[in-house]
Protein backbone atom coordinates (compact mmCIF):
# COMPACT_ATOMS: atom_id res chain seq x y z
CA UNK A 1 112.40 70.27 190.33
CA UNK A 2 114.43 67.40 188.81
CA UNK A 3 118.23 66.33 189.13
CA UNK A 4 119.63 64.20 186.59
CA UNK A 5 123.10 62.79 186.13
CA UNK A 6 123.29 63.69 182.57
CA UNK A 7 121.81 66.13 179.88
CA UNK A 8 117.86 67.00 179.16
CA UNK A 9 116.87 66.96 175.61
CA UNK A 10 115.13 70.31 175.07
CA UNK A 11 115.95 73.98 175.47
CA UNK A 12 117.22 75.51 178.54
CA UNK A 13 119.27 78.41 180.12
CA UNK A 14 122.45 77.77 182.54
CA UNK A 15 121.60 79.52 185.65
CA UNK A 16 124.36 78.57 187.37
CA UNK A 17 126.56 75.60 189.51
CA UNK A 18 125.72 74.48 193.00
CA UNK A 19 126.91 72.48 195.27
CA UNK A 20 126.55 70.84 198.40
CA UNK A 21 128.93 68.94 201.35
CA UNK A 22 127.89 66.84 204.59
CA UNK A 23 129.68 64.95 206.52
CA UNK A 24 129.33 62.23 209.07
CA UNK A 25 132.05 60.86 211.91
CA UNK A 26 132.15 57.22 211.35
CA UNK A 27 132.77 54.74 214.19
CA UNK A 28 135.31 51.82 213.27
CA UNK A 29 132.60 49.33 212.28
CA UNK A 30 131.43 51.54 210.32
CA UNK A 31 134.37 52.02 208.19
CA UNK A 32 133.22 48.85 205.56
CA UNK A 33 129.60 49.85 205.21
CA UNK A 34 129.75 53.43 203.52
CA UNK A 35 127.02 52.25 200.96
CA UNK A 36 124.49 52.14 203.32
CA UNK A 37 124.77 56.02 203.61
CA UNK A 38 121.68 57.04 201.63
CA UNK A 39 120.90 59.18 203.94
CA UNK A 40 123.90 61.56 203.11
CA UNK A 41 122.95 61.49 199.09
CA UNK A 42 119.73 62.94 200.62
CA UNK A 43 120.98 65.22 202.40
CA UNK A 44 122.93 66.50 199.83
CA UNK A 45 120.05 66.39 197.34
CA UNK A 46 117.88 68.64 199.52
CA UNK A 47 120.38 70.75 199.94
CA UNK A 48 121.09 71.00 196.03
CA UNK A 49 117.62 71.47 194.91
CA UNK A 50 117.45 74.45 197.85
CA UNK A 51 120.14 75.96 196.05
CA UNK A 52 119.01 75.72 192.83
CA UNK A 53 115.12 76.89 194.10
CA UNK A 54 117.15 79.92 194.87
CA UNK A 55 118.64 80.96 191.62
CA UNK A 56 114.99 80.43 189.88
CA UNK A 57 116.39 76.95 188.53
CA UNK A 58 113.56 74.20 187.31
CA UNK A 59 116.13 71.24 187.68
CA UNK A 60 120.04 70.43 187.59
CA UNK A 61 121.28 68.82 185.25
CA UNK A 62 124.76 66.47 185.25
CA UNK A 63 125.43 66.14 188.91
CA UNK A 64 127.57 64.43 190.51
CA UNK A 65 128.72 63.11 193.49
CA UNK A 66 132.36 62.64 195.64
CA UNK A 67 132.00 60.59 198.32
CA UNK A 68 135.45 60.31 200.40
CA UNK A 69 136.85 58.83 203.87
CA UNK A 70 138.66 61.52 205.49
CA UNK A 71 140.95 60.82 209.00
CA UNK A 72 141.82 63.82 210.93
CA UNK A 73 144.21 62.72 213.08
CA UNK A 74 144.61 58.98 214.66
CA UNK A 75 141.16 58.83 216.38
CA UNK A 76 138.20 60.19 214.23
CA UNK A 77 137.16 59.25 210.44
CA UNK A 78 134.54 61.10 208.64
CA UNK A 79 132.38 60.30 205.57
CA UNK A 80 132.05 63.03 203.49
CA UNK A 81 129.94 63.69 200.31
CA UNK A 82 130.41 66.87 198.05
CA UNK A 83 127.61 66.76 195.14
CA UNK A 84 127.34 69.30 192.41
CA UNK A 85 125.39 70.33 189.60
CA UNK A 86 124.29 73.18 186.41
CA UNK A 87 121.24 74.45 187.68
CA UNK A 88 118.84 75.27 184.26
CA UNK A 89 115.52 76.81 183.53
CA UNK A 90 113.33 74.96 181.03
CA UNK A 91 112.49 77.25 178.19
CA UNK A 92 108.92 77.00 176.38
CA UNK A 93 109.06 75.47 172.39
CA UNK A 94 108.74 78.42 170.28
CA UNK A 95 105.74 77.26 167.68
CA UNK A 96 105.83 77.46 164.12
């Protein structure tokens, strides 16, 4: 299984999107240091390729990822990180 931000050179079929969402409640120190979340880009990675395991994929192909600060209400602030991606299947090179 692969994930790559852009396109593969070779043949493949679409097999469909996925996409993924976590979350995590920040504290208000926390607010500065949101690039020291790797931990939610893995999260959302395993939860991508689990996605595309399950429509038969081999690897997706230009994902992407949202990452956003969102405050519900005057108290809490959550981190949140959508990711998405074209799950393919590789497809053998016919020979001549």
């Amino acid at each position: 299984m692969f994930l790559t931000t852009g396109e593969i050179n070779g043949t493949y079929a679409i097999q469909g999107i996925v996409n993924a969402t976590v979350k995590r409640a920040l504290l208000p120190e926390e607010v500065d240091q949101v690039d020291q979340y790797d931990d939610l880009y893995t999260a959302v990675k395993t939860k991508l390729i689990e996605r595309a395991v399950a429509k038969d994929g081999d690897g997706l192909i230009m994902v992407r990822f949202v990452p956003s600060i969102v405050q519900t209400g005057p108290a809490p602030r959550y981190m949140v990180l959508h990711g998405y991606g074209t799950v393919v299947s590789l497809k053998p090179r016919r020979k001549h």
